[in-house]
PDB file of N, CA and C in Angstrom:
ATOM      1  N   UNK A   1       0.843  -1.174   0.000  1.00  0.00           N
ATOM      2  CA  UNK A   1       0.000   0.000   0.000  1.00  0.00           C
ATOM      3  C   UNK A   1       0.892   1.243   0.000  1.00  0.00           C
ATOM      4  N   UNK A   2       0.955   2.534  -1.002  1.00  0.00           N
ATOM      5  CA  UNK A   2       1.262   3.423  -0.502  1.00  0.00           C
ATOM      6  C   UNK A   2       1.295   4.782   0.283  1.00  0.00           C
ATOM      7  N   UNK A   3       2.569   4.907   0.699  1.00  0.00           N
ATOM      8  CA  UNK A   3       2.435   6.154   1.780  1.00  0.00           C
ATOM      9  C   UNK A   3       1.976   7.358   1.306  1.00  0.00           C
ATOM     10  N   UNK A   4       2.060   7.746   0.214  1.00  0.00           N
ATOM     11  CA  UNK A   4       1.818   8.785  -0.464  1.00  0.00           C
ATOM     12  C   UNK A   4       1.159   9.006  -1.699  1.00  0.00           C
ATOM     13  N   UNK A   5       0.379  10.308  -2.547  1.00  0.00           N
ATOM     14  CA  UNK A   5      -0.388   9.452  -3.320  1.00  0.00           C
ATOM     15  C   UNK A   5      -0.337  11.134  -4.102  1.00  0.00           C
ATOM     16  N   UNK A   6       0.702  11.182  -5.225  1.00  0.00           N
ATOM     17  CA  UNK A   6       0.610  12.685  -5.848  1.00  0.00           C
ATOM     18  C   UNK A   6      -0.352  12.842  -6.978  1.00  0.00           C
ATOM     19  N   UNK A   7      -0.910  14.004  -6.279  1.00  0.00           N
ATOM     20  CA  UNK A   7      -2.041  14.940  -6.978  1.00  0.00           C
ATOM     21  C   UNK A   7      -1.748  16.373  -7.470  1.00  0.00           C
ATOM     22  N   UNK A   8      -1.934  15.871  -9.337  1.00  0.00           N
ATOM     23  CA  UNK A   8      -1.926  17.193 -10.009  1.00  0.00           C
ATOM     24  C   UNK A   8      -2.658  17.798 -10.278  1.00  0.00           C
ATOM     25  N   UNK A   9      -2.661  19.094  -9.495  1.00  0.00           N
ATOM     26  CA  UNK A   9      -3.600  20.574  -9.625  1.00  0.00           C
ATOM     27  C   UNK A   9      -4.289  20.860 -10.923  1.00  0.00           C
ATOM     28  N   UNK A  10      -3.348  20.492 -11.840  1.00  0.00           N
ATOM     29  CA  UNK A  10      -3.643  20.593 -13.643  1.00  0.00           C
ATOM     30  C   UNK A  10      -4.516  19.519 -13.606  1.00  0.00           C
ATOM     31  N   UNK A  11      -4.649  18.288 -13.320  1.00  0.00           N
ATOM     32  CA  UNK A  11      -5.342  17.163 -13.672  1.00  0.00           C
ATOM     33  C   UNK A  11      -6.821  17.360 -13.123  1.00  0.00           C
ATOM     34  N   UNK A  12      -6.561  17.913 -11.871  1.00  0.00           N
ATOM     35  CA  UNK A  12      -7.957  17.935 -10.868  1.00  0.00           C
ATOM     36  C   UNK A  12      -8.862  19.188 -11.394  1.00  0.00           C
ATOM     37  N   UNK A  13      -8.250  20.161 -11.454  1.00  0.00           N
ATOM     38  CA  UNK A  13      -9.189  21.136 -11.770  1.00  0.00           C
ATOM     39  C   UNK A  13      -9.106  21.223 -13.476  1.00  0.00           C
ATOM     40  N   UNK A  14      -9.148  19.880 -14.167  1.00  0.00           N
ATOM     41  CA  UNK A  14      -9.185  20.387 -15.681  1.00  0.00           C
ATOM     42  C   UNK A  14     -10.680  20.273 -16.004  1.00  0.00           C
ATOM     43  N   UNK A  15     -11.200  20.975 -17.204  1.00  0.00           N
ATOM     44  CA  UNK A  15     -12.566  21.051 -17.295  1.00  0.00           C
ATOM     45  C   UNK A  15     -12.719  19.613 -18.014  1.00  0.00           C
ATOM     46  N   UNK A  16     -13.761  19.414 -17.852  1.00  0.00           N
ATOM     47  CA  UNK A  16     -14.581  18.293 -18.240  1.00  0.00           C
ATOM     48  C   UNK A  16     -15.818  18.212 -18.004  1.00  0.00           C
ATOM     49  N   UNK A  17     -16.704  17.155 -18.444  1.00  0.00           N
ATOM     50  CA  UNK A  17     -17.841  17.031 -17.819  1.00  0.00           C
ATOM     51  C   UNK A  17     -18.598  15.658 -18.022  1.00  0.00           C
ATOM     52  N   UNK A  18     -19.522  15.722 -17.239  1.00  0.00           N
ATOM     53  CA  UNK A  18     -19.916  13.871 -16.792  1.00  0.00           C
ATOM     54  C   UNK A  18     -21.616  13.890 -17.766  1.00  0.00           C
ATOM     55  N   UNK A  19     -21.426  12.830 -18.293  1.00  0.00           N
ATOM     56  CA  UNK A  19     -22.609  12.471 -19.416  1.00  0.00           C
ATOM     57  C   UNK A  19     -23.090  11.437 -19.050  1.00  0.00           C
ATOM     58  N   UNK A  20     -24.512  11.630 -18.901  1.00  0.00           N
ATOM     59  CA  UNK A  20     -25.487  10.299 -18.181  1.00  0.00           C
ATOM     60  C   UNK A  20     -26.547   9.535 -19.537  1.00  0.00           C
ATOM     61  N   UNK A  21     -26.956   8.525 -19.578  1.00  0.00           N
ATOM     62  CA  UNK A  21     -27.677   8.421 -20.126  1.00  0.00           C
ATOM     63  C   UNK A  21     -29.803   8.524 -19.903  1.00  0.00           C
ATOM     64  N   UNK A  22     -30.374   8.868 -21.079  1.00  0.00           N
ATOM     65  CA  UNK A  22     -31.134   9.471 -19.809  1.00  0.00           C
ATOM     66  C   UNK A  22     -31.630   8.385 -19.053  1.00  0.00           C
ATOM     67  N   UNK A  23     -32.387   9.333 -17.959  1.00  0.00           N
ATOM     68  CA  UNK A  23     -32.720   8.210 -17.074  1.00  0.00           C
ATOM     69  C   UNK A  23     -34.389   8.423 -16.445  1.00  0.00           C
ATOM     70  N   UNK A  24     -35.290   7.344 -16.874  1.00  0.00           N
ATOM     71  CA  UNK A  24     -36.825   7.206 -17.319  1.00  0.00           C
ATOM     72  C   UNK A  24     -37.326   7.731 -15.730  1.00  0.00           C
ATOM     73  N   UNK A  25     -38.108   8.414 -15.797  1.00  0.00           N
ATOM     74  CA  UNK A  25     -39.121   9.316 -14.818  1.00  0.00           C
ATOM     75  C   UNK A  25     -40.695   8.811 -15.235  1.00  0.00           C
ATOM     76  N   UNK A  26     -41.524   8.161 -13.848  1.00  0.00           N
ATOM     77  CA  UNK A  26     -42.518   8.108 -14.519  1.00  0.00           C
ATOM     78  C   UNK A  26     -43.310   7.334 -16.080  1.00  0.00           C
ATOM     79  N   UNK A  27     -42.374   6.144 -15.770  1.00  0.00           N
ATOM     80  CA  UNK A  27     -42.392   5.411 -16.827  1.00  0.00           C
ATOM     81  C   UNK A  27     -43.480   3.955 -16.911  1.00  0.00           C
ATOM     82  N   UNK A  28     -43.715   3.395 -15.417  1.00  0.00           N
ATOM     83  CA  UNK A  28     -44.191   2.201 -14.705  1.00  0.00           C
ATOM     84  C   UNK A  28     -45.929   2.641 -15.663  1.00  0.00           C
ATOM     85  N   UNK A  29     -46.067   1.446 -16.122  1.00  0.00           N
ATOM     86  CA  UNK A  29     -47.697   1.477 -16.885  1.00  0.00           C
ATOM     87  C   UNK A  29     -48.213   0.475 -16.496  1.00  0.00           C
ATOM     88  N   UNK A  30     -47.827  -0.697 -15.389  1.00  0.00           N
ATOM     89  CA  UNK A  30     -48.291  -1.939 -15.417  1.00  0.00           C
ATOM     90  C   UNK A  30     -50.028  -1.243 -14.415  1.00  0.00           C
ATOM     91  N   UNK A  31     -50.915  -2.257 -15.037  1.00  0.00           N
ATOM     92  CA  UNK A  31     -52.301  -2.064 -13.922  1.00  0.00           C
ATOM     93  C   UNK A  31     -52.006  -2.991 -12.409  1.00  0.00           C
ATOM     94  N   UNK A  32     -52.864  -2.986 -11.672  1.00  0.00           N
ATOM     95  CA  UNK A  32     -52.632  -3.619 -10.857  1.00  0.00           C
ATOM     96  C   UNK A  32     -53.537  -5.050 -11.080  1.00  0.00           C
ATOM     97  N   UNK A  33     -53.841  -5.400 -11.772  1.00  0.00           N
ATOM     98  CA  UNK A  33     -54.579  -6.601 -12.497  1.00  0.00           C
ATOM     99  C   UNK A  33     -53.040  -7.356 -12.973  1.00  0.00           C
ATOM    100  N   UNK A  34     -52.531  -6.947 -13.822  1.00  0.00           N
ATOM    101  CA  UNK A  34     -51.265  -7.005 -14.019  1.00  0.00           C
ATOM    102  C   UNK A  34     -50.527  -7.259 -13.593  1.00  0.00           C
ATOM    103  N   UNK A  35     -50.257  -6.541 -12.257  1.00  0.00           N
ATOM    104  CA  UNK A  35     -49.800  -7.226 -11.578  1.00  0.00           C
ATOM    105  C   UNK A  35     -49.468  -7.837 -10.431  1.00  0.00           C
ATOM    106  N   UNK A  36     -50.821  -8.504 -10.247  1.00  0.00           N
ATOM    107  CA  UNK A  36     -51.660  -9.603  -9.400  1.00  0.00           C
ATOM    108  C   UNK A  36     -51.579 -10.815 -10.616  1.00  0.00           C
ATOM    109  N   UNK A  37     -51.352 -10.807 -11.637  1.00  0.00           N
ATOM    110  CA  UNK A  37     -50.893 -11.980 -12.704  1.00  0.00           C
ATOM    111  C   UNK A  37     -49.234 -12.124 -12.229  1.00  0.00           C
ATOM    112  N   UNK A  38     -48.521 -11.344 -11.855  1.00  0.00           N
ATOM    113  CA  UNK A  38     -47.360 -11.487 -11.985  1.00  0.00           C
ATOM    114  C   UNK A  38     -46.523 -11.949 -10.488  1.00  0.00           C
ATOM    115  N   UNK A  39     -47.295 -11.758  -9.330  1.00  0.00           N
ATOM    116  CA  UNK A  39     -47.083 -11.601  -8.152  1.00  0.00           C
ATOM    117  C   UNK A  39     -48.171 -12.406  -7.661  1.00  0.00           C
ATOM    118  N   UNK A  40     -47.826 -12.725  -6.356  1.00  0.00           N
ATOM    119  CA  UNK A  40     -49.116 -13.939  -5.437  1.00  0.00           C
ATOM    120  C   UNK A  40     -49.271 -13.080  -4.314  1.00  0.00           C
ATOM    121  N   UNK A  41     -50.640 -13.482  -3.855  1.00  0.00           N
ATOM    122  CA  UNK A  41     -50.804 -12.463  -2.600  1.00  0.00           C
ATOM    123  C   UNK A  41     -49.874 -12.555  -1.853  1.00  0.00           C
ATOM    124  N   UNK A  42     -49.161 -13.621  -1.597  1.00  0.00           N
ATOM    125  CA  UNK A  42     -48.385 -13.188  -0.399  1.00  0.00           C
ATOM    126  C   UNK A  42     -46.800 -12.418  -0.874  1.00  0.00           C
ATOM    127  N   UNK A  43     -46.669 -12.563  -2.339  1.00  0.00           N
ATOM    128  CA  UNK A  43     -45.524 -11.393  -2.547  1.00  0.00           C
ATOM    129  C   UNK A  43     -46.193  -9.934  -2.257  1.00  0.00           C
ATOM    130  N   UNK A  44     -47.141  -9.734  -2.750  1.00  0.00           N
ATOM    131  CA  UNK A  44     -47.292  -8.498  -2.168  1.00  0.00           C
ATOM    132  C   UNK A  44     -47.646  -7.855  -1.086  1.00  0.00           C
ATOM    133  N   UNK A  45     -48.088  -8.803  -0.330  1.00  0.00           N
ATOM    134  CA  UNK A  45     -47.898  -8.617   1.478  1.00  0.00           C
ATOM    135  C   UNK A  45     -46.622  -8.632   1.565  1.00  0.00           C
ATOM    136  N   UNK A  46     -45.912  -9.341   1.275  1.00  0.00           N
ATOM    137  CA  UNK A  46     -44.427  -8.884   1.510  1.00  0.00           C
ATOM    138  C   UNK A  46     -43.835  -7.724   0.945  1.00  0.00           C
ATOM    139  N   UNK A  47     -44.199  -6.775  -0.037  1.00  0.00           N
ATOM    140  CA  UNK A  47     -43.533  -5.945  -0.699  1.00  0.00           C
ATOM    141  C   UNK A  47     -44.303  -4.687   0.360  1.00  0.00           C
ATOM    142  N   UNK A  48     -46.042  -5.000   0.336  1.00  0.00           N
ATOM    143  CA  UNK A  48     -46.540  -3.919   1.347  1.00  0.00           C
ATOM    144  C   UNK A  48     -46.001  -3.894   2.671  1.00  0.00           C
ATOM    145  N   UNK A  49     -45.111  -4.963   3.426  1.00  0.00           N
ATOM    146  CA  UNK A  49     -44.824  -4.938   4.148  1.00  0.00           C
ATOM    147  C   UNK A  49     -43.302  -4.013   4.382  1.00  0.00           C
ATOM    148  N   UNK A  50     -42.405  -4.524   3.572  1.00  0.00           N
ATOM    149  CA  UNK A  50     -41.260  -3.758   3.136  1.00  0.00           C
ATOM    150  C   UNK A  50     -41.117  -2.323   3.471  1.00  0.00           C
ATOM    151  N   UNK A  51     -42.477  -2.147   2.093  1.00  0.00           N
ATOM    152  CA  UNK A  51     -42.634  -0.437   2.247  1.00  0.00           C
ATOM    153  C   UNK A  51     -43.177   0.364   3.220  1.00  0.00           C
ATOM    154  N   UNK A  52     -43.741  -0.353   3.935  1.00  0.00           N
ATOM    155  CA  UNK A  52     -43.935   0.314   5.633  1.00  0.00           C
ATOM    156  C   UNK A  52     -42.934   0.165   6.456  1.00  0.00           C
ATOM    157  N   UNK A  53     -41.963  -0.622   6.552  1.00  0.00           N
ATOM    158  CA  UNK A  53     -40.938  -0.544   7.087  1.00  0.00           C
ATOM    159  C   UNK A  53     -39.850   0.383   6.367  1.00  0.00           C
ATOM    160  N   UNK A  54     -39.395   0.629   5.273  1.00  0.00           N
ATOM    161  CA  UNK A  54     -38.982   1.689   5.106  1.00  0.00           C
ATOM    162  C   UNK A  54     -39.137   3.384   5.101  1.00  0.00           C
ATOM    163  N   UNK A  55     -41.054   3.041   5.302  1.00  0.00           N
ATOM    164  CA  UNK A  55     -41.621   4.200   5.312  1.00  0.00           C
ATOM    165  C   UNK A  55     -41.489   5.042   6.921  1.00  0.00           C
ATOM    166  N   UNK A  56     -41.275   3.701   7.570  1.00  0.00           N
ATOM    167  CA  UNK A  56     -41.189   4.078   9.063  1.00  0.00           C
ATOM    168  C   UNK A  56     -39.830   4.723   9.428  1.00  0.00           C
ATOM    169  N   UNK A  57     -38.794   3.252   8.748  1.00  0.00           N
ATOM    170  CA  UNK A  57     -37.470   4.189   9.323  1.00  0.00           C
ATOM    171  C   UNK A  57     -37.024   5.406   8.357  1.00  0.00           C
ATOM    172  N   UNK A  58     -37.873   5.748   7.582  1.00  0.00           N
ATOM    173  CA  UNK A  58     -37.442   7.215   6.761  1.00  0.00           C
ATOM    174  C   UNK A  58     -38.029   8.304   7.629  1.00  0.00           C
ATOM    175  N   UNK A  59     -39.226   8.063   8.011  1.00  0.00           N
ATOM    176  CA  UNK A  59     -39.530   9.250   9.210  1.00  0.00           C
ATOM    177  C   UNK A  59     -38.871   8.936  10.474  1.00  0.00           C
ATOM    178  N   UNK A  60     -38.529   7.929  10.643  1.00  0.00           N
ATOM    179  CA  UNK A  60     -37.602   8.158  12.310  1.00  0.00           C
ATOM    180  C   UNK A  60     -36.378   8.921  12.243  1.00  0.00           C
ATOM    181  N   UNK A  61     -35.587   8.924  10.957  1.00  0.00           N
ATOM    182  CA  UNK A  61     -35.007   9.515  10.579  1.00  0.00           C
ATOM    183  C   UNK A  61     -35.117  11.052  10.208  1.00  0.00           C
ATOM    184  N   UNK A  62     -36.103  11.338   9.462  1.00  0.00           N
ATOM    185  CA  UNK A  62     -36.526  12.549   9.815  1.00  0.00           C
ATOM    186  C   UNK A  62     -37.057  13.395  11.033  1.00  0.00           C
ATOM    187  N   UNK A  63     -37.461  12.602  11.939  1.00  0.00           N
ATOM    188  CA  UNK A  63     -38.129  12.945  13.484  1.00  0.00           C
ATOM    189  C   UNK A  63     -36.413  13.421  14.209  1.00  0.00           C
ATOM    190  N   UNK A  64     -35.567  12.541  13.813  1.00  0.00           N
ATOM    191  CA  UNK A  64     -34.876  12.861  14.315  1.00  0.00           C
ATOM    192  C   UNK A  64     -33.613  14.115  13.776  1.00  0.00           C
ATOM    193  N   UNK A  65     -33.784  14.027  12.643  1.00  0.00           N
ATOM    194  CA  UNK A  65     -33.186  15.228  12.040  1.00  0.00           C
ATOM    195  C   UNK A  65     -34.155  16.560  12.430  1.00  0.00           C
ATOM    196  N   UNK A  66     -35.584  16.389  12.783  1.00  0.00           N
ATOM    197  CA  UNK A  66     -36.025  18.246  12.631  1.00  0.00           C
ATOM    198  C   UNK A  66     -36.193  18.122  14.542  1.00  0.00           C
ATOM    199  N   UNK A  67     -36.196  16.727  15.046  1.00  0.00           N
ATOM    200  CA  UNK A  67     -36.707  17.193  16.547  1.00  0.00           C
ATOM    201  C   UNK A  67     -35.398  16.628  17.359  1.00  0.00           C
ATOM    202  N   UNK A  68     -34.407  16.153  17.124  1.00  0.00           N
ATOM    203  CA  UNK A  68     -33.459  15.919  17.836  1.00  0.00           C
ATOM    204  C   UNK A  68     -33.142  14.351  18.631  1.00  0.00           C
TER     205      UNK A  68
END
């Protein structure tokens, strides 16, 4: 591993720029008929389940970012 690791000023601040490809917004068309063909009730008790658990620890997280 090394001790030291040289960085050129010219290299770092040269212009450039970063190109994405695009990326789909608002794209999901499936019905929910659809997909209840594709999924069994109990995958989607599991997926509804998921998303309440992430829904929870995203506000505990926020509770704790605005109230301390």
């Amino acid at each position: 591993m090394t001790k030291s690791l040289v960085i050129s000023p010219e290299e770092i601040a040269k212009e450039s720029e970063i190109t994405f490809r695009p990326i789909p917004v608002n794209h999901y068309q499936r019905t929910l008929a659809e997909e209840r063909g594709i999924f069994s009730d109990e995958d989607l008790v599991r997926i509804y389940r998921d998303m309440l658990v992430l829904h929870n620890f995203e506000d505990m997280l926020n509770k704790i970012k605005t109230q301390g």
